[in-house]
C-alpha atoms as a PDB file:
ATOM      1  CA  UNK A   1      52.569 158.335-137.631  1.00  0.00           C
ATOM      2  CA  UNK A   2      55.689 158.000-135.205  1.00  0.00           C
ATOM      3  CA  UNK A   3      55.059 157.810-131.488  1.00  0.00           C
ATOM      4  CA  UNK A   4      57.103 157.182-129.048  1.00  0.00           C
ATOM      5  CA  UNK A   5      56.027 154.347-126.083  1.00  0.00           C
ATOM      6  CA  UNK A   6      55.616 156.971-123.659  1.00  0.00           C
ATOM      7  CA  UNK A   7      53.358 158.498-125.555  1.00  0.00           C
ATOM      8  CA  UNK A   8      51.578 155.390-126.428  1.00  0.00           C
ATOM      9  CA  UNK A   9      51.287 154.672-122.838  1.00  0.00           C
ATOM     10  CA  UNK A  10      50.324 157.835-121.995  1.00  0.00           C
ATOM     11  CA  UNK A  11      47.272 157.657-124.571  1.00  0.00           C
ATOM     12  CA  UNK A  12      46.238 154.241-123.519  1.00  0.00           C
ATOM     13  CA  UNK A  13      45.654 155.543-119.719  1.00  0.00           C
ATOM     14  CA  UNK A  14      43.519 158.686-121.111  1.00  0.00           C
ATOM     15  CA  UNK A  15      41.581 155.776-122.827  1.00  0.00           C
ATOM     16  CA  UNK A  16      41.098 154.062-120.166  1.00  0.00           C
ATOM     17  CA  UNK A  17      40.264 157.459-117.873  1.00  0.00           C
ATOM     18  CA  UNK A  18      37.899 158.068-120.173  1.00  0.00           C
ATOM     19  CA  UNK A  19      36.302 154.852-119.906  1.00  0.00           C
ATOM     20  CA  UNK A  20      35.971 154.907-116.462  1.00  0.00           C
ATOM     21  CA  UNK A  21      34.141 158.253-116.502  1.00  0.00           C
ATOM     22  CA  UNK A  22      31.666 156.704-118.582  1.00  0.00           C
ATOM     23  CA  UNK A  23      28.328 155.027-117.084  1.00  0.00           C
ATOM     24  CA  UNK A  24      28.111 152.708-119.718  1.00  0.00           C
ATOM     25  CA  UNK A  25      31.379 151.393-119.369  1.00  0.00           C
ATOM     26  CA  UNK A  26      31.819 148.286-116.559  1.00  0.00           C
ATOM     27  CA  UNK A  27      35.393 146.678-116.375  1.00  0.00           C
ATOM     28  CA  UNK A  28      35.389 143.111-116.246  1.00  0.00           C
ATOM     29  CA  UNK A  29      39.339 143.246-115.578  1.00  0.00           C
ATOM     30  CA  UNK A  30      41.316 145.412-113.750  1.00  0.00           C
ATOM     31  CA  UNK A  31      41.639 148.603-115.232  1.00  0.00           C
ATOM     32  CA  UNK A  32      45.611 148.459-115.902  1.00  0.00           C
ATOM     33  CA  UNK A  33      44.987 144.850-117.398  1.00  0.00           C
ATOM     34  CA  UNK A  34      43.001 146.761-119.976  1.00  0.00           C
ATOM     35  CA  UNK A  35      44.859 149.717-120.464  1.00  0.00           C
ATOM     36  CA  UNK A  36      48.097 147.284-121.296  1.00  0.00           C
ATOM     37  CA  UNK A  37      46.037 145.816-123.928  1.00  0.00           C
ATOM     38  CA  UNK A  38      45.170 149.139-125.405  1.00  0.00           C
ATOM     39  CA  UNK A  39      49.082 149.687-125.168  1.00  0.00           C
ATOM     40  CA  UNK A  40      49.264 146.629-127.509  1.00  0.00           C
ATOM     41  CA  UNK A  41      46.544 147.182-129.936  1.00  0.00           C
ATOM     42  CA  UNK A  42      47.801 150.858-130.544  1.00  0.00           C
ATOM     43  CA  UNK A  43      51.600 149.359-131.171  1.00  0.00           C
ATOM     44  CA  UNK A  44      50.552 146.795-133.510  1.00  0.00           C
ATOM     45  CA  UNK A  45      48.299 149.551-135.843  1.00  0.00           C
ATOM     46  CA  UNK A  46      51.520 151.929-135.359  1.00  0.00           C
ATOM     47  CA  UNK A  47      53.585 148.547-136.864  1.00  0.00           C
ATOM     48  CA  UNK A  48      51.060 148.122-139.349  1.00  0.00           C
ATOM     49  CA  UNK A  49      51.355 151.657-140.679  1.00  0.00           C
ATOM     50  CA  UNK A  50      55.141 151.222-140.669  1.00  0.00           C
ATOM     51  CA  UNK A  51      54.954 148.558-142.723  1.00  0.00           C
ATOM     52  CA  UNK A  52      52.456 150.311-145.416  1.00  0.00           C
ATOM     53  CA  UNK A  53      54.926 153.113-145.729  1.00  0.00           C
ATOM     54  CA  UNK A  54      58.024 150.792-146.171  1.00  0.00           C
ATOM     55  CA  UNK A  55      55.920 148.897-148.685  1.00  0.00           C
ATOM     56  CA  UNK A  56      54.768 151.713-150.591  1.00  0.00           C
ATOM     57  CA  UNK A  57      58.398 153.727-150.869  1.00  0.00           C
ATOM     58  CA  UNK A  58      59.460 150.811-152.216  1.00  0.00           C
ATOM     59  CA  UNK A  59      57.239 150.363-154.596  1.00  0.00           C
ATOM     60  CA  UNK A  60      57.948 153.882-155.811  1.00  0.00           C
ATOM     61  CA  UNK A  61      61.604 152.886-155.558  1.00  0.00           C
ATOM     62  CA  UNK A  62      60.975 149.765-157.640  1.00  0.00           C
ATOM     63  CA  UNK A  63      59.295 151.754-160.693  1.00  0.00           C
ATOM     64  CA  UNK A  64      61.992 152.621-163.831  1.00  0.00           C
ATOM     65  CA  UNK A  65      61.405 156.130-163.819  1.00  0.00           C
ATOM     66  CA  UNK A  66      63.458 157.801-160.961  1.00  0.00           C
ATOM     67  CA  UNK A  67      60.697 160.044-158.889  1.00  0.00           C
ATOM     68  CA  UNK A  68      62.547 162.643-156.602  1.00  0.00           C
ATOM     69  CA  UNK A  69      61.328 161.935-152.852  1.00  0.00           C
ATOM     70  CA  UNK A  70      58.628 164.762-152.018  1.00  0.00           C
ATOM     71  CA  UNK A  71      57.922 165.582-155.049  1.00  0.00           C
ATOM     72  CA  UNK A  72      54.205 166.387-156.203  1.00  0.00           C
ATOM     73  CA  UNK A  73      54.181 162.961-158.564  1.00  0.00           C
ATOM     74  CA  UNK A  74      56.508 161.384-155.549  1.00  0.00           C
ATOM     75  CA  UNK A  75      53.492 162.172-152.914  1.00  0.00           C
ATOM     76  CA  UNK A  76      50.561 161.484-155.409  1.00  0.00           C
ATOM     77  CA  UNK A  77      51.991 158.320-155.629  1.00  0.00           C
ATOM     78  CA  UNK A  78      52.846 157.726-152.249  1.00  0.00           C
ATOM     79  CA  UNK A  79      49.395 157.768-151.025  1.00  0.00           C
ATOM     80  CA  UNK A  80      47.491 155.764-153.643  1.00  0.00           C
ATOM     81  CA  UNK A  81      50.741 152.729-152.531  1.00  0.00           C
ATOM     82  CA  UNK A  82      50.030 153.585-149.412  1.00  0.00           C
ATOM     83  CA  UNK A  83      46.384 153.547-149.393  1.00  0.00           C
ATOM     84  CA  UNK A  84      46.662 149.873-151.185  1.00  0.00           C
ATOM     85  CA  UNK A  85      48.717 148.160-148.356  1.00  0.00           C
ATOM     86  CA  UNK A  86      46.400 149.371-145.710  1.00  0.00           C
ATOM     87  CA  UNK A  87      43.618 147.832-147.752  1.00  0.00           C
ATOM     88  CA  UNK A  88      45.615 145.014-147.141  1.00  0.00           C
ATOM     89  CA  UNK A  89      45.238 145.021-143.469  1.00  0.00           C
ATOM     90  CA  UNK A  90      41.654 145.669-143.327  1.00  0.00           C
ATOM     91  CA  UNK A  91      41.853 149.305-142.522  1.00  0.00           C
ATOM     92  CA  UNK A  92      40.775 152.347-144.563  1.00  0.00           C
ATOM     93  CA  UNK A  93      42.286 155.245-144.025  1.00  0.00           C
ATOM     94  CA  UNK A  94      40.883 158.733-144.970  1.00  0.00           C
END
């Protein structure tokens, strides 16, 4: 999934709103010291999934059968490459 940084941003302060709000929650660093690290950990997972999808067209690309982009076969296969480099990363994705 694509977002943009000011989206990004703008999810990392409703994090970090929603932390606040939360009894159980104390900040042991200010809260915009926190909320720039959320900024980072959500870019890097956005890179990550970047980097599965490149991975996985290209294995598509890569096979000697020609498979028409959006196809049925195209998006079965798609998601099992996909699903594989994620692995890869740690991550399951449903």
């Amino acid at each position: 999934m694509k977002l943009s940084r000011d989206k990004v941003v703008h999810l990392s302060h409703l994090i970090v709103d929603a932390l606040a709000n939360d009894d159980r929650v104390i900040f042991h660093q200010p809260r915009n010291d926190v909320r720039n690290e959320i900024v980072k950990v959500i870019i890097a997972e956005l890179k990550k999934d970047e980097e599965a999808e490149k991975r996985a067209m290209e294995k598509i690309r890569s096979l000697k059968r020609n498979i028409v982009e959006g196809s049925p076969e195209w998006e079965v296969l798609f998601r099992r490459y996909y699903q594989e480099e994620i692995s890869k990363f740690g991550k399951v994705e449903e």
